[in-house]
Protein backbone atom coordinates (compact mmCIF):
# COMPACT_ATOMS: atom_id res chain seq x y z
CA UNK A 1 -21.80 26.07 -16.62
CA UNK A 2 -18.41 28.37 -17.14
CA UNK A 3 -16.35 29.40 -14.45
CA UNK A 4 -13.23 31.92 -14.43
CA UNK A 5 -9.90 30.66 -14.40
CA UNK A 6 -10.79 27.28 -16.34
CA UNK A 7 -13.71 25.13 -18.23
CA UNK A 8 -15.77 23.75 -16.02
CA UNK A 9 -17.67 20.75 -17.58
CA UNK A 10 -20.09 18.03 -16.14
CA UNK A 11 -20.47 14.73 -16.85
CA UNK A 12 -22.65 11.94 -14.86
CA UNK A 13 -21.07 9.23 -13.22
CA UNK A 14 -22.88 6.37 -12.69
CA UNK A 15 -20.75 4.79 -10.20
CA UNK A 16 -22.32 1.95 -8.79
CA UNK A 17 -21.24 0.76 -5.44
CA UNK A 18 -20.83 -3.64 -6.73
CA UNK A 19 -19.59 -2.12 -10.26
CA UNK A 20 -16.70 0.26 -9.04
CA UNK A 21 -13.12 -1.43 -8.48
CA UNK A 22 -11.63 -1.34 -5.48
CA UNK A 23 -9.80 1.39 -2.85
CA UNK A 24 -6.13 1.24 -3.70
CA UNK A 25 -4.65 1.25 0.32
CA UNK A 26 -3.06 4.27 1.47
CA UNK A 27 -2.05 6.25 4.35
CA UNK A 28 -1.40 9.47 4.67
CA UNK A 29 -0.40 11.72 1.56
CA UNK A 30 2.48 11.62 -0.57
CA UNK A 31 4.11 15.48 -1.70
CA UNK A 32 2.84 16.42 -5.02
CA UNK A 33 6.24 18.22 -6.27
CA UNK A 34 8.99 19.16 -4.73
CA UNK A 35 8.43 23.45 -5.65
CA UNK A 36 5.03 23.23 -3.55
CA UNK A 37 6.14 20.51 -0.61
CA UNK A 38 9.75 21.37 -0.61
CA UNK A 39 10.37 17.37 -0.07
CA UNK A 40 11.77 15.24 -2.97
CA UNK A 41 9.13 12.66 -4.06
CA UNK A 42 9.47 8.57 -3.10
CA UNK A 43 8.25 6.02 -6.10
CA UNK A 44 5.37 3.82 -4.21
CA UNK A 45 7.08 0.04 -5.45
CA UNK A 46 4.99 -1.44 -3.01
CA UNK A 47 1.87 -3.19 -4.76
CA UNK A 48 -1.19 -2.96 -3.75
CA UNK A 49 -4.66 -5.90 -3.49
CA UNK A 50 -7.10 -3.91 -5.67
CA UNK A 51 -10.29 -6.29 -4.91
CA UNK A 52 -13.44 -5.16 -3.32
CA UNK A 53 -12.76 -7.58 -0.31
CA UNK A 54 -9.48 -5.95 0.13
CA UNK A 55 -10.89 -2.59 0.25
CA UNK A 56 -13.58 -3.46 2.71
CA UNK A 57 -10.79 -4.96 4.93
CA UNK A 58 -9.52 -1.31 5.25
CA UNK A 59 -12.22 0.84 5.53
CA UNK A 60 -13.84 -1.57 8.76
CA UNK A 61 -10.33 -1.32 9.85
CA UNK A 62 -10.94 2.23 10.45
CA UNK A 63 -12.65 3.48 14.06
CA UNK A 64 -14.28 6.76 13.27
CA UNK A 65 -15.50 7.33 16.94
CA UNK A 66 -13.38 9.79 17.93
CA UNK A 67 -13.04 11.90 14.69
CA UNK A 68 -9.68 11.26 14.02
CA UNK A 69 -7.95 14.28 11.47
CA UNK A 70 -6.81 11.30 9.15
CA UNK A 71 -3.71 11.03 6.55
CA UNK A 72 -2.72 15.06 6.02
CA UNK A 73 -1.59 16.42 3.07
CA UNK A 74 2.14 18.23 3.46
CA UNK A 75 2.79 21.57 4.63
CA UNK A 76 2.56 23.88 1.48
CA UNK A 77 5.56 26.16 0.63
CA UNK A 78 3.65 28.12 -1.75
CA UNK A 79 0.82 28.98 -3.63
CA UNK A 80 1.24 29.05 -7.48
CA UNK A 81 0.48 27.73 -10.74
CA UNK A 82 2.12 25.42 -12.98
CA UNK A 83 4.45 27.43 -15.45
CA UNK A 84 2.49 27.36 -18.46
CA UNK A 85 4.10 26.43 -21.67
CA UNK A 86 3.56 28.13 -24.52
CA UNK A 87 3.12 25.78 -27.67
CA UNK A 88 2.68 26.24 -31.81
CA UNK A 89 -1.47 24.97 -31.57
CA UNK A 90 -1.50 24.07 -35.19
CA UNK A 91 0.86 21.41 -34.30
CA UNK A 92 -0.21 20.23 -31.66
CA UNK A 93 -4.00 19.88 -32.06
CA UNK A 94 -6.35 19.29 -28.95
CA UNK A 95 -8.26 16.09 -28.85
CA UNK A 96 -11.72 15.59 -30.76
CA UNK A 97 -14.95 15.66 -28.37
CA UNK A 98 -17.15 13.48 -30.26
CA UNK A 99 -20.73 14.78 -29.27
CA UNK A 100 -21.64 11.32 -27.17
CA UNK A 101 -18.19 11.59 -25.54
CA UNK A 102 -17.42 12.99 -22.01
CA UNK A 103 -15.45 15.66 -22.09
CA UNK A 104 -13.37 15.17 -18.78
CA UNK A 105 -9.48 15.78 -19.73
CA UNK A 106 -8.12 14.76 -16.26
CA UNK A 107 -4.79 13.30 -16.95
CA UNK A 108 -2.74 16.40 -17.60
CA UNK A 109 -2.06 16.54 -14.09
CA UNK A 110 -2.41 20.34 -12.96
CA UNK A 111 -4.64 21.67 -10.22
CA UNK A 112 -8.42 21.37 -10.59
CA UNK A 113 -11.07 22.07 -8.54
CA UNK A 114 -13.59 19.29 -8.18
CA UNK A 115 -17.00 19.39 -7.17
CA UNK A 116 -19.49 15.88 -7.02
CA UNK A 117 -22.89 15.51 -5.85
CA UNK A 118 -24.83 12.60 -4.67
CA UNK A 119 -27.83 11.67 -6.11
CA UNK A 120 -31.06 13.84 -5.68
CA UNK A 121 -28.62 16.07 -3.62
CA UNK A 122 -29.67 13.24 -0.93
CA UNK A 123 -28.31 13.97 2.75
CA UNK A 124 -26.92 9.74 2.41
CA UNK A 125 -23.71 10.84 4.64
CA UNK A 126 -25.64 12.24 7.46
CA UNK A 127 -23.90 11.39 10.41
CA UNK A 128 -20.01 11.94 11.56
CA UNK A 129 -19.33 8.42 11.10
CA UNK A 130 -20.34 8.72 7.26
CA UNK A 131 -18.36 11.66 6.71
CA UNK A 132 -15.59 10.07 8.49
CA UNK A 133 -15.51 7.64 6.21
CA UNK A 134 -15.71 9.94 3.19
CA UNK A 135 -13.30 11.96 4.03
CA UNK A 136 -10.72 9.21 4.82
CA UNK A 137 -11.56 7.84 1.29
CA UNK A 138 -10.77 10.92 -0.19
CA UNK A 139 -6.94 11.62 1.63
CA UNK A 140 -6.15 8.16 1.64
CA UNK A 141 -7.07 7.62 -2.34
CA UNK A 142 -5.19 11.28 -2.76
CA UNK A 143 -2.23 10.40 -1.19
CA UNK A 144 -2.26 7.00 -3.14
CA UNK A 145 -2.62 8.36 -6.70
CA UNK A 146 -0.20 11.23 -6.48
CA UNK A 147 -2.57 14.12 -6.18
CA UNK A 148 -1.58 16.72 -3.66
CA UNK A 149 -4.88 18.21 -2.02
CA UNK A 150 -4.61 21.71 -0.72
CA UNK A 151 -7.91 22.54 -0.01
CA UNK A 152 -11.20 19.63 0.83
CA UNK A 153 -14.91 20.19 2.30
CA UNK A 154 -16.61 16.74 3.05
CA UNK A 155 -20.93 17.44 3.60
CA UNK A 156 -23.64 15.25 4.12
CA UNK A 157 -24.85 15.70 0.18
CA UNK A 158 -21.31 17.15 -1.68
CA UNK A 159 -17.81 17.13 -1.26
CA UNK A 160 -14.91 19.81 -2.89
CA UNK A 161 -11.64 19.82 -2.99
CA UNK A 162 -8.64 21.27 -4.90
CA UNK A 163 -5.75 19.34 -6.02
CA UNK A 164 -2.49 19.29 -7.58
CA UNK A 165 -1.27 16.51 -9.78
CA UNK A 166 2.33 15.61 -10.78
CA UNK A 167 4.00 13.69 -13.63
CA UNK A 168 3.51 10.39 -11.89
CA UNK A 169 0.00 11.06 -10.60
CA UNK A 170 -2.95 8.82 -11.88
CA UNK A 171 -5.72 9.90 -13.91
CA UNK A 172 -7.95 12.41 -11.64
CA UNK A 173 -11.02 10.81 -13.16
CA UNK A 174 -9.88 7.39 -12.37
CA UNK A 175 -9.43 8.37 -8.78
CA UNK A 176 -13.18 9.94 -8.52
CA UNK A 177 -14.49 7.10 -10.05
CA UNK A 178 -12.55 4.32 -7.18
CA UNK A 179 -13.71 7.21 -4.54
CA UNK A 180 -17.50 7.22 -5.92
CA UNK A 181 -17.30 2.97 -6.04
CA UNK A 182 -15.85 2.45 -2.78
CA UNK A 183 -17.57 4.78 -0.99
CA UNK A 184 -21.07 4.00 -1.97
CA UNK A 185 -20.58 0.14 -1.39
CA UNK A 186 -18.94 0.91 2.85
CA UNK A 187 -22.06 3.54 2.81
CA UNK A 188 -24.68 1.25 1.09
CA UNK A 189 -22.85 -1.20 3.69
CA UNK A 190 -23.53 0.55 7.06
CA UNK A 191 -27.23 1.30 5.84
CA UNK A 192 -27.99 -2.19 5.06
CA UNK A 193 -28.60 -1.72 1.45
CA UNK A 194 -27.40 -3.34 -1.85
CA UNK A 195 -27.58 -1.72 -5.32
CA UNK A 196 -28.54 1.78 -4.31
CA UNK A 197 -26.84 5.00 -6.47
CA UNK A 198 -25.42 6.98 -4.31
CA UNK A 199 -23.24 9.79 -6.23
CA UNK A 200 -24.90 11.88 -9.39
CA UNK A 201 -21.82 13.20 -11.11
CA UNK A 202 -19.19 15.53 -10.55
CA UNK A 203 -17.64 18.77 -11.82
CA UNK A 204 -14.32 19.65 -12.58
CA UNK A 205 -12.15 23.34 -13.51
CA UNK A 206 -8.55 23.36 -14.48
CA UNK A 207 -7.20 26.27 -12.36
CA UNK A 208 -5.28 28.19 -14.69
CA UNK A 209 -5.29 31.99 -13.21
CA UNK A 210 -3.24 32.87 -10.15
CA UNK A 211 -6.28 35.28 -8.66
CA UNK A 212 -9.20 32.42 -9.45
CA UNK A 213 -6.89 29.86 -8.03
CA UNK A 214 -6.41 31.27 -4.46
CA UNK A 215 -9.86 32.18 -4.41
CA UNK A 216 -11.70 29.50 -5.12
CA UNK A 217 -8.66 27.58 -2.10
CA UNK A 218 -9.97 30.33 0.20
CA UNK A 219 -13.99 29.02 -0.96
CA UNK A 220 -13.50 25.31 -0.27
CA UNK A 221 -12.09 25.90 3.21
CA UNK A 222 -14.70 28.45 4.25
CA UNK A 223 -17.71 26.48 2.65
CA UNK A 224 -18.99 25.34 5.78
CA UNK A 225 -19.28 29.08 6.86
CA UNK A 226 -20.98 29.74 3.63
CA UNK A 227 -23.23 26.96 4.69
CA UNK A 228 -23.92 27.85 7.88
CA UNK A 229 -22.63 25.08 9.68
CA UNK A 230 -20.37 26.98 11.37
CA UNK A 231 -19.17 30.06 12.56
CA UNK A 232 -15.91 29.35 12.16
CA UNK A 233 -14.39 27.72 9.29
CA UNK A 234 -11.73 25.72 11.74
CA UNK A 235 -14.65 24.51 14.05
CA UNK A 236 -16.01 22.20 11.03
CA UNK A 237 -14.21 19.11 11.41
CA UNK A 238 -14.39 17.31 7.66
CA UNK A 239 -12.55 20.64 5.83
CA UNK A 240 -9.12 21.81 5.54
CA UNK A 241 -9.08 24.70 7.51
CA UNK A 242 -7.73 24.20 10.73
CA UNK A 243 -5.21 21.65 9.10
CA UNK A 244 -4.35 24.78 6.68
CA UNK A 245 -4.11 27.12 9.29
CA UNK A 246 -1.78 25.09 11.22
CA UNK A 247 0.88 23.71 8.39
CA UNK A 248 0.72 27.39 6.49
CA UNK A 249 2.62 30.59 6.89
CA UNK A 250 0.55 33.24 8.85
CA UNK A 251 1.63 35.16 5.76
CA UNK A 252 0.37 32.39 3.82
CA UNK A 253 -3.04 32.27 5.71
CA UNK A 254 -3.72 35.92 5.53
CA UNK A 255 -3.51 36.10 2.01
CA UNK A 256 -5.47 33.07 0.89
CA UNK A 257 -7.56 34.34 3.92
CA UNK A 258 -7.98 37.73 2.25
CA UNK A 259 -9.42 36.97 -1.66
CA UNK A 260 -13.36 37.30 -1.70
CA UNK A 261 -15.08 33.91 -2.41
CA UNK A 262 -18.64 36.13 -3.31
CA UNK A 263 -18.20 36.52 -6.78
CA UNK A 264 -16.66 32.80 -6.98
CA UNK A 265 -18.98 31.20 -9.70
CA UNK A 266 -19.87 27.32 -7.84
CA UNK A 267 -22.92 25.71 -8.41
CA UNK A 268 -23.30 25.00 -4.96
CA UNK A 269 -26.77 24.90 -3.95
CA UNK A 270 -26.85 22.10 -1.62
């Protein structure tokens, strides 16, 4: 599948729930660069139990009755690319994609726009507890790993989000795949099951165009309107929107607000 403003490529991941390491403990999120959070970013020195037990220990920690809005990303300053820089390609050759290889290149640390899937398209996070626990996951293991989310949509069957990576940030795949692990063995947990598959795979676009990147922010926080769920886009309680709406300019919200999402190439039949 192709998208504008980056390669989109998809690659199954056959996170298991016993075969995935651990949730690495976090908090709320850390900026992702001082130009977009206009704070200076703190090295994490403090280390972290990586174990399954460890990261079961924090999740049942976690009372999702009320729907708490969980670890928030920083208020954004702005709303722009990475400079690109311009470099002589016949010296500095792109990596080889061996036909049995994935093709994921997540480690470059710019802003992508992830999509995953579970398996069958399955409804597995059903209820508000479920995607109270997903969505926690996905700030907490954000904020941990140096990616800056500006945009998230937590369903029953998907999840999308954009992010923003830095120089320190982790490997984006690496944090999908800890997400994926973690949350299928607290879900398989709750239903009383052992060894089930819960996510499919997942899709990824390096943003790279200013017009595609604002647009596609503007999709993920009105995809429950596109849905249906909602009227609203603020009214849906596991997106960004009323969190983006609150920490951004109204400048800032107008013009994300503005940029058509129908022409927005997402395979997003769920």
């Amino acid at each position: 599948m192709s998208q504008s403003g980056g390669e989109t490529r998809r690659t199954p991941d056959a996170s298991r729930g016993p075969e995935t390491p651990g949730i690495r403990e976090a908090f709320g999120l850390r900026c992702f660069s001082t130009a977009f959070c206009g704070l200076p970013n703190e090295p994490n020195e403090d280390a972290f139990d990586f174990s399954p037990q460890f990261a079961s220990s924090i999740v049942h920690d976690m009372n999702p009755k009320p729907p708490s809005p969980g670890p928030e990303p920083a208020p954004p300053n702005n709303f722009r690319l990475p400079t690109v820089i311009r470099v002589d390609l016949k010296s500095h050759l792109p990596p080889k994609d061996w036909p049995h290889a994935p093709v994921h290149r997540l480690a470059d640390n710019a802003v992508y726009f992830v999509t995953a899937a579970t398996l069958h398209k399955r409804h597995l996070f059903g209820t508000a507890e479920k995607r109270d626990l997903l969505e926690r996951l996905l700030l907490s293991l954000a904020k941990e790993s140096g990616w800056q989310l500006e945009a998230w949509a937590v369903f029953a069957n998907h999840y999308h989000f954009v992010a923003r990576g830095n120089a320190d940030s982790l490997n984006l795949g690496e944090v999908l795949h800890d997400l994926h692990g973690v949350s299928a063995r607290e879900l398989n947990r709750l239903d009383g099951v052992s060894d089930r598959k819960v996510w499919f795979n997942f899709r990824d676009t390096k943003l790279t165009i200013q017009h595609s990147y604002l647009a596609r922010l503007n999709y993920v926080h009105q995809n429950a309107v596109n849905h249906k769920l909602v009227a609203v886009a603020n009214e849906y309680p596991w997106c960004s929107a009323a969190w983006f709406e609150r920490v951004a300019s109204p400048a800032q919200v107008k013009t994300i607000y503005g940029f058509k999402i129908d022409r927005v190439k997402v395979e997003d039949d769920f």
